[in-house]
C-alpha atoms as a PDB file:
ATOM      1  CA  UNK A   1     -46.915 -93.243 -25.953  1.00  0.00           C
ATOM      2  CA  UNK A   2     -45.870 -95.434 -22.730  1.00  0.00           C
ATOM      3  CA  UNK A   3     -49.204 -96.085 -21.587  1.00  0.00           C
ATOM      4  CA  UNK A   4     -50.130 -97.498 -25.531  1.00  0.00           C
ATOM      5  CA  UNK A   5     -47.404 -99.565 -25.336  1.00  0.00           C
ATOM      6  CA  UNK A   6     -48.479-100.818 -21.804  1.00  0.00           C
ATOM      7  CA  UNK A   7     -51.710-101.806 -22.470  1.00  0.00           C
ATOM      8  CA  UNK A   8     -50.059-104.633 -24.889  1.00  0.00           C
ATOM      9  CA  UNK A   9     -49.987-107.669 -22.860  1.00  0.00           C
ATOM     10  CA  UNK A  10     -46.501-108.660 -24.413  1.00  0.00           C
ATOM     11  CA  UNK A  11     -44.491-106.101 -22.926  1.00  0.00           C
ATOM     12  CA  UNK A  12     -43.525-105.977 -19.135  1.00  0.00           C
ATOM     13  CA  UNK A  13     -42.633-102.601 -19.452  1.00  0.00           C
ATOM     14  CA  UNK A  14     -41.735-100.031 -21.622  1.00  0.00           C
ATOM     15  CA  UNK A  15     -39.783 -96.305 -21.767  1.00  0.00           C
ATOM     16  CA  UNK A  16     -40.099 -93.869 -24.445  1.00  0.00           C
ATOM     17  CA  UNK A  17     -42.850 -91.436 -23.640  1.00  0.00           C
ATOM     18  CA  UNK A  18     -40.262 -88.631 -24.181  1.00  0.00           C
ATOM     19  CA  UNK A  19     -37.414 -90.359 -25.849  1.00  0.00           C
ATOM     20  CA  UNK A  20     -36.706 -88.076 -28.914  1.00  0.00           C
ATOM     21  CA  UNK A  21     -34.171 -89.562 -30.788  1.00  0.00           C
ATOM     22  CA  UNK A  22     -31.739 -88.157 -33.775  1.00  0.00           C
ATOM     23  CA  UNK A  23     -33.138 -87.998 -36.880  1.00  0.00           C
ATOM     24  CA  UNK A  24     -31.282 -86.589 -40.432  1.00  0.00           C
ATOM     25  CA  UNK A  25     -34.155 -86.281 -42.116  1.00  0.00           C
ATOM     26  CA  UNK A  26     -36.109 -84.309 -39.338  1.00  0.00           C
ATOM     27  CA  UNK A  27     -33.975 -83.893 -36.884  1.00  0.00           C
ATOM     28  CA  UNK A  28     -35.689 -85.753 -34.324  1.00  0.00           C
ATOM     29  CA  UNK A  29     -38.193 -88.503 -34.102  1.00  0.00           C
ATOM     30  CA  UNK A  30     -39.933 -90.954 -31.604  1.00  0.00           C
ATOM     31  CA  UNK A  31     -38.181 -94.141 -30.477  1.00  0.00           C
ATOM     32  CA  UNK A  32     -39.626 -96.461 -28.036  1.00  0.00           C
ATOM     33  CA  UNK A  33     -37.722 -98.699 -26.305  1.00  0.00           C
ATOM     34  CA  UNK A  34     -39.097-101.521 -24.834  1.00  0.00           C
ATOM     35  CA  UNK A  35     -38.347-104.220 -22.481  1.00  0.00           C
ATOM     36  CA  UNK A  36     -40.413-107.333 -23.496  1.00  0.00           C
ATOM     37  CA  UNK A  37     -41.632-110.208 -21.013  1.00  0.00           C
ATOM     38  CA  UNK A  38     -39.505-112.368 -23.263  1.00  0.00           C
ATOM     39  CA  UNK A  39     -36.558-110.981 -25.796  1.00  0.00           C
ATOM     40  CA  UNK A  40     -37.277-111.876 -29.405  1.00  0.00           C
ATOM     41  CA  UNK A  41     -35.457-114.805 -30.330  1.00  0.00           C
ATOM     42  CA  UNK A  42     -33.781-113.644 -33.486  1.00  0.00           C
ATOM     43  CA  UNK A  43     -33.638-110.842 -35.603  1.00  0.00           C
ATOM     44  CA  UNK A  44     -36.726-111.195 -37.933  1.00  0.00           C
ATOM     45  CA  UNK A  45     -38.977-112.202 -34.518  1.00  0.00           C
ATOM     46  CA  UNK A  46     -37.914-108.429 -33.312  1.00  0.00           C
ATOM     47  CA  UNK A  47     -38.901-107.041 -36.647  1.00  0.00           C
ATOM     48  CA  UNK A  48     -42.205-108.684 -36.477  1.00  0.00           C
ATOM     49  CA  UNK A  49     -42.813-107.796 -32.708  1.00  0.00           C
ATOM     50  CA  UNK A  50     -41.546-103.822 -33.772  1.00  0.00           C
ATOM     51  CA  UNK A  51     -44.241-104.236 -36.678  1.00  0.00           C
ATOM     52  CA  UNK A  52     -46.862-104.569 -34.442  1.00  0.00           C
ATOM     53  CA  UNK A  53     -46.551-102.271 -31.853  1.00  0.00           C
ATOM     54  CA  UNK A  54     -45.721 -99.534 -33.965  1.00  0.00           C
ATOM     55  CA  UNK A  55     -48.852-100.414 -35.687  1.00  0.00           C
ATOM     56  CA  UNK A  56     -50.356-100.882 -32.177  1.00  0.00           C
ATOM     57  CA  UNK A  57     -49.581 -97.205 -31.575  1.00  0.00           C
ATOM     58  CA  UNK A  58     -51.000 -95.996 -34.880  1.00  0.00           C
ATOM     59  CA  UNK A  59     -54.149 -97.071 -33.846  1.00  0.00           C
ATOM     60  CA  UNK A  60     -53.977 -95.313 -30.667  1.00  0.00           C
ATOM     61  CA  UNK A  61     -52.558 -92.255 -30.560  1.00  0.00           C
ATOM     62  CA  UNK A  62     -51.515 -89.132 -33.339  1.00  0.00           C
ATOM     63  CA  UNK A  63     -49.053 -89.811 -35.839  1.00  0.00           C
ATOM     64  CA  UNK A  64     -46.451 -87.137 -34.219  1.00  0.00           C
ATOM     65  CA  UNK A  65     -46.439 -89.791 -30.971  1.00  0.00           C
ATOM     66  CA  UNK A  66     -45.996 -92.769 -32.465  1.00  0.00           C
ATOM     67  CA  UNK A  67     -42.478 -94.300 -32.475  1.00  0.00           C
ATOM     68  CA  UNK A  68     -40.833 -94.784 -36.153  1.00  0.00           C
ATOM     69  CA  UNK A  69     -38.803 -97.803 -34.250  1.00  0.00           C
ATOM     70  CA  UNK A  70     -38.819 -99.576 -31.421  1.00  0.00           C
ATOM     71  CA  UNK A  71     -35.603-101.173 -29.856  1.00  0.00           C
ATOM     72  CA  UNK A  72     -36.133-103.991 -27.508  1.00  0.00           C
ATOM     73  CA  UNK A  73     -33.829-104.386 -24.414  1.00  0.00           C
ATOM     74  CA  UNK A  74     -33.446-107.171 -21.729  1.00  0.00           C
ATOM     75  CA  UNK A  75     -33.291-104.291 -18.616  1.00  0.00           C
ATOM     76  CA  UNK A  76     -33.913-100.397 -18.584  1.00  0.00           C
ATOM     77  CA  UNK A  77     -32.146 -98.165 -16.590  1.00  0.00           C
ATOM     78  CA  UNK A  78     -33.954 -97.020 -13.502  1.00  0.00           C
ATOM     79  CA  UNK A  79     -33.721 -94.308 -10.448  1.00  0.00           C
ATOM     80  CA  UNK A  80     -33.307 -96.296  -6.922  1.00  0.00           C
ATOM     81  CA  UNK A  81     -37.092 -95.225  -6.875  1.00  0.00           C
ATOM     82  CA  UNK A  82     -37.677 -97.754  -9.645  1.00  0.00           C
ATOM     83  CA  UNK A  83     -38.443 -94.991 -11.794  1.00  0.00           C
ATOM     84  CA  UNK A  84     -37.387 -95.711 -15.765  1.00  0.00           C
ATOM     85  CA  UNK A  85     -34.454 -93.556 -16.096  1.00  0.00           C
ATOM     86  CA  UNK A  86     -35.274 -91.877 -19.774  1.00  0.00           C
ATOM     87  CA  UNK A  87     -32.547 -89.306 -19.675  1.00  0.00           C
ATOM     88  CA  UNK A  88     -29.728 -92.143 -19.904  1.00  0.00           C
ATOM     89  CA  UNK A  89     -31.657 -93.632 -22.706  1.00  0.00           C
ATOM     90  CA  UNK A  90     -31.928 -89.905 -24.552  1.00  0.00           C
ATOM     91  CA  UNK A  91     -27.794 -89.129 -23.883  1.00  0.00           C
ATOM     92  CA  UNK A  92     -27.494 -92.870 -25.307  1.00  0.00           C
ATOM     93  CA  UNK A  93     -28.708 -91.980 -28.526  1.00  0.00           C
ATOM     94  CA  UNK A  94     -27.567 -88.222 -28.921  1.00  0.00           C
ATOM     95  CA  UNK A  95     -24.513 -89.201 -27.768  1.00  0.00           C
ATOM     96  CA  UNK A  96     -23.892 -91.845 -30.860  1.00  0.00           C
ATOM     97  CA  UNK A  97     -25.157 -88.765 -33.249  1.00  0.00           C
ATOM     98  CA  UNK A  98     -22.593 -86.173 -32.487  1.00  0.00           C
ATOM     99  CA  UNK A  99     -24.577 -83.798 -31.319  1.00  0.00           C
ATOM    100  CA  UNK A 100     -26.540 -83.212 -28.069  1.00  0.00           C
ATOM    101  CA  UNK A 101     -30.375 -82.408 -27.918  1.00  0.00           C
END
């Protein structure tokens, strides 16, 4: 999923690849989270910019890798390497659920 969401032009960067996130329904599902070159300015701009990568991805890749939302954030956490850091974005999320993965 993180090199689909790369190839956009409109994102500097993005994390996700792996980011499972809770789900009641399911249990888990896909979230990407995304740091843009520029963060939407309000609310429905994010909605429209989530809109079309998700339907970016559909295009791209199988239905069981493509996020079912996108959150958009100014900085990512990263390794001193530079490397995203996906395991603090994972424990973010599981971590608001209750429950760990």
């Amino acid at each position: 999923m993180r090199r689909s969401c790369l190839a956009r032009v409109d994102y500097s960067t993005s994390g996700g690849g792996g980011c499972w996130v809770p789900n009641d329904d399911f249990g888990e599902e896909v979230k990407a989270v995304v740091q843009p070159k520029e963060m939407p300015a309000d609310a429905e701009s994010a909605k429209a910019l989530e809109r079309e990568l998700i339907a970016y991805c559909r295009e791209h890749l199988a239905d069981i890798k493509c996020p079912r939302s996108v959150d958009f954030r100014p900085d990512l956490p990263r390794h001193p390497t530079g490397k995203l850091y996906k395991r603090l974005l994972k424990d973010e999320y599981w971590a608001a659920a209750g429950r760990s993965i």
